[in-house]
C-alpha atoms as a PDB file:
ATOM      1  CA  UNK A   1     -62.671 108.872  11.985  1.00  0.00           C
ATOM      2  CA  UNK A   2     -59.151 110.258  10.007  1.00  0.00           C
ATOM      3  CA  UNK A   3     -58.287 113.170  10.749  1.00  0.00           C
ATOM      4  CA  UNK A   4     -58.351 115.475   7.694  1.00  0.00           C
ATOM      5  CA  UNK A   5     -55.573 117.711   6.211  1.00  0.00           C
ATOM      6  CA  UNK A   6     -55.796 121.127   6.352  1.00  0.00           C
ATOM      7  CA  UNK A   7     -55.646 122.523   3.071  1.00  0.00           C
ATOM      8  CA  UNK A   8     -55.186 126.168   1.834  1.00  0.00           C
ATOM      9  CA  UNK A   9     -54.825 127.254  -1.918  1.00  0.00           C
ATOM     10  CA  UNK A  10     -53.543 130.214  -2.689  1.00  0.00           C
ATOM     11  CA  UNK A  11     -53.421 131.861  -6.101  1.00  0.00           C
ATOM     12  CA  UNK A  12     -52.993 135.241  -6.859  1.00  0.00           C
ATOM     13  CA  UNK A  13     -54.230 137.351  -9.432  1.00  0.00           C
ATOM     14  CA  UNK A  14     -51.344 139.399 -11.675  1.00  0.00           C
ATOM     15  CA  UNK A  15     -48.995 138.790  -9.239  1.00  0.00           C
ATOM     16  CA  UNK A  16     -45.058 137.559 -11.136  1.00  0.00           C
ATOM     17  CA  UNK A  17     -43.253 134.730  -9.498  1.00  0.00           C
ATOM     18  CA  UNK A  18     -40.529 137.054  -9.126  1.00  0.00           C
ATOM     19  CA  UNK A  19     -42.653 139.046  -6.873  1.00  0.00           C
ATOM     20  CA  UNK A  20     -42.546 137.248  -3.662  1.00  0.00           C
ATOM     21  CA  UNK A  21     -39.284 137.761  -0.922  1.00  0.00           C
ATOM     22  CA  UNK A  22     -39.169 133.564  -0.710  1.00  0.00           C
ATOM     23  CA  UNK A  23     -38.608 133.304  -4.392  1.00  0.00           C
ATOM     24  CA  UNK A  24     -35.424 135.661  -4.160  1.00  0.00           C
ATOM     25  CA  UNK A  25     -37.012 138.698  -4.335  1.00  0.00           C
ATOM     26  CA  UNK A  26     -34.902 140.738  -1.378  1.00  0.00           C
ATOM     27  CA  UNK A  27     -37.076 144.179  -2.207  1.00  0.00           C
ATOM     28  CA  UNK A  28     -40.133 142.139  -1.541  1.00  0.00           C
ATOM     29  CA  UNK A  29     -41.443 142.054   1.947  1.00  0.00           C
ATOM     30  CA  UNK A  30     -44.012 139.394   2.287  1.00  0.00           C
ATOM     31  CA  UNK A  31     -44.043 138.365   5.869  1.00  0.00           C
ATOM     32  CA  UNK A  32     -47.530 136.769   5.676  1.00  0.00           C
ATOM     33  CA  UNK A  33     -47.097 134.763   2.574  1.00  0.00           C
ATOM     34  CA  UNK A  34     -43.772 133.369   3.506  1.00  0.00           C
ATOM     35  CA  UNK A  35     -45.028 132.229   7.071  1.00  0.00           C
ATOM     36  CA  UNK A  36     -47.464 130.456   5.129  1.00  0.00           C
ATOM     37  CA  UNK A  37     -44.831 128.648   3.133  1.00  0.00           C
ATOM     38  CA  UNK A  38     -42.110 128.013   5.613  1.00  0.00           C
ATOM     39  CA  UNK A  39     -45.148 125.391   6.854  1.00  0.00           C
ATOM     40  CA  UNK A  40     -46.279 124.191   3.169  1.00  0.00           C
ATOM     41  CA  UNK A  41     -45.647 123.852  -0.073  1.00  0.00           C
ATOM     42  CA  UNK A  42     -44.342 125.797  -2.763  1.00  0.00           C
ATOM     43  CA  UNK A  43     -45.045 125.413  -6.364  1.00  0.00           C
ATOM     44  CA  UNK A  44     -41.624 127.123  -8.063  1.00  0.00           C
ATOM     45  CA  UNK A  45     -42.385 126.407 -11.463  1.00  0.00           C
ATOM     46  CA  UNK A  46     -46.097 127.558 -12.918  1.00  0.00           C
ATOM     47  CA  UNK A  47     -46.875 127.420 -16.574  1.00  0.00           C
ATOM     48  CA  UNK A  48     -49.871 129.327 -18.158  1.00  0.00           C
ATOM     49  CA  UNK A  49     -51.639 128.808 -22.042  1.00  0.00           C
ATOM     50  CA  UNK A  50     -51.299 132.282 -23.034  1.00  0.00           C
ATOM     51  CA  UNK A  51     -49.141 135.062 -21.244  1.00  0.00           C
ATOM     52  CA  UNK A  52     -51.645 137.787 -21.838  1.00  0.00           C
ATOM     53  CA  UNK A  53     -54.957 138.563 -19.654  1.00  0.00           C
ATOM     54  CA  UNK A  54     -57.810 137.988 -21.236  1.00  0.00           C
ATOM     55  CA  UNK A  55     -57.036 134.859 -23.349  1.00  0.00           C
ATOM     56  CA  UNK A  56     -55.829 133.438 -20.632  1.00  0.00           C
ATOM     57  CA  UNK A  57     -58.675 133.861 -18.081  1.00  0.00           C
ATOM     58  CA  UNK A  58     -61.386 132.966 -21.440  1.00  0.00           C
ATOM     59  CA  UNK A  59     -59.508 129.362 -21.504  1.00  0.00           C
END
């Protein structure tokens, strides 16, 4: 039998880009999250349909 990937999905909620220390953010101190990434995969560029809340999570 394969052995199967580990896989781990992580999506915040109202949380910028621009929030995170390994996105450039050198007030940011996300030890955790960044551990995480230094071992996966980062998705830099994230679009969305509608900027605002509530449209946003209805679609």
């Amino acid at each position: 039998m394969a052995k199967k990937p580990n896989i781990f999905f992580f999506a915040a909620d109202q949380m910028r880009a621009d929030a995170l220390h390994h996105l450039g953010n050198e007030a940011s101190i996300t030890p955790n999250i960044d551990a995480l990434l230094n071992e996966g995969v980062s998705f830099e560029n994230a679009y969305c349909q509608n900027p605002v809340c509530v449209p946003s999570r209805c679609s």
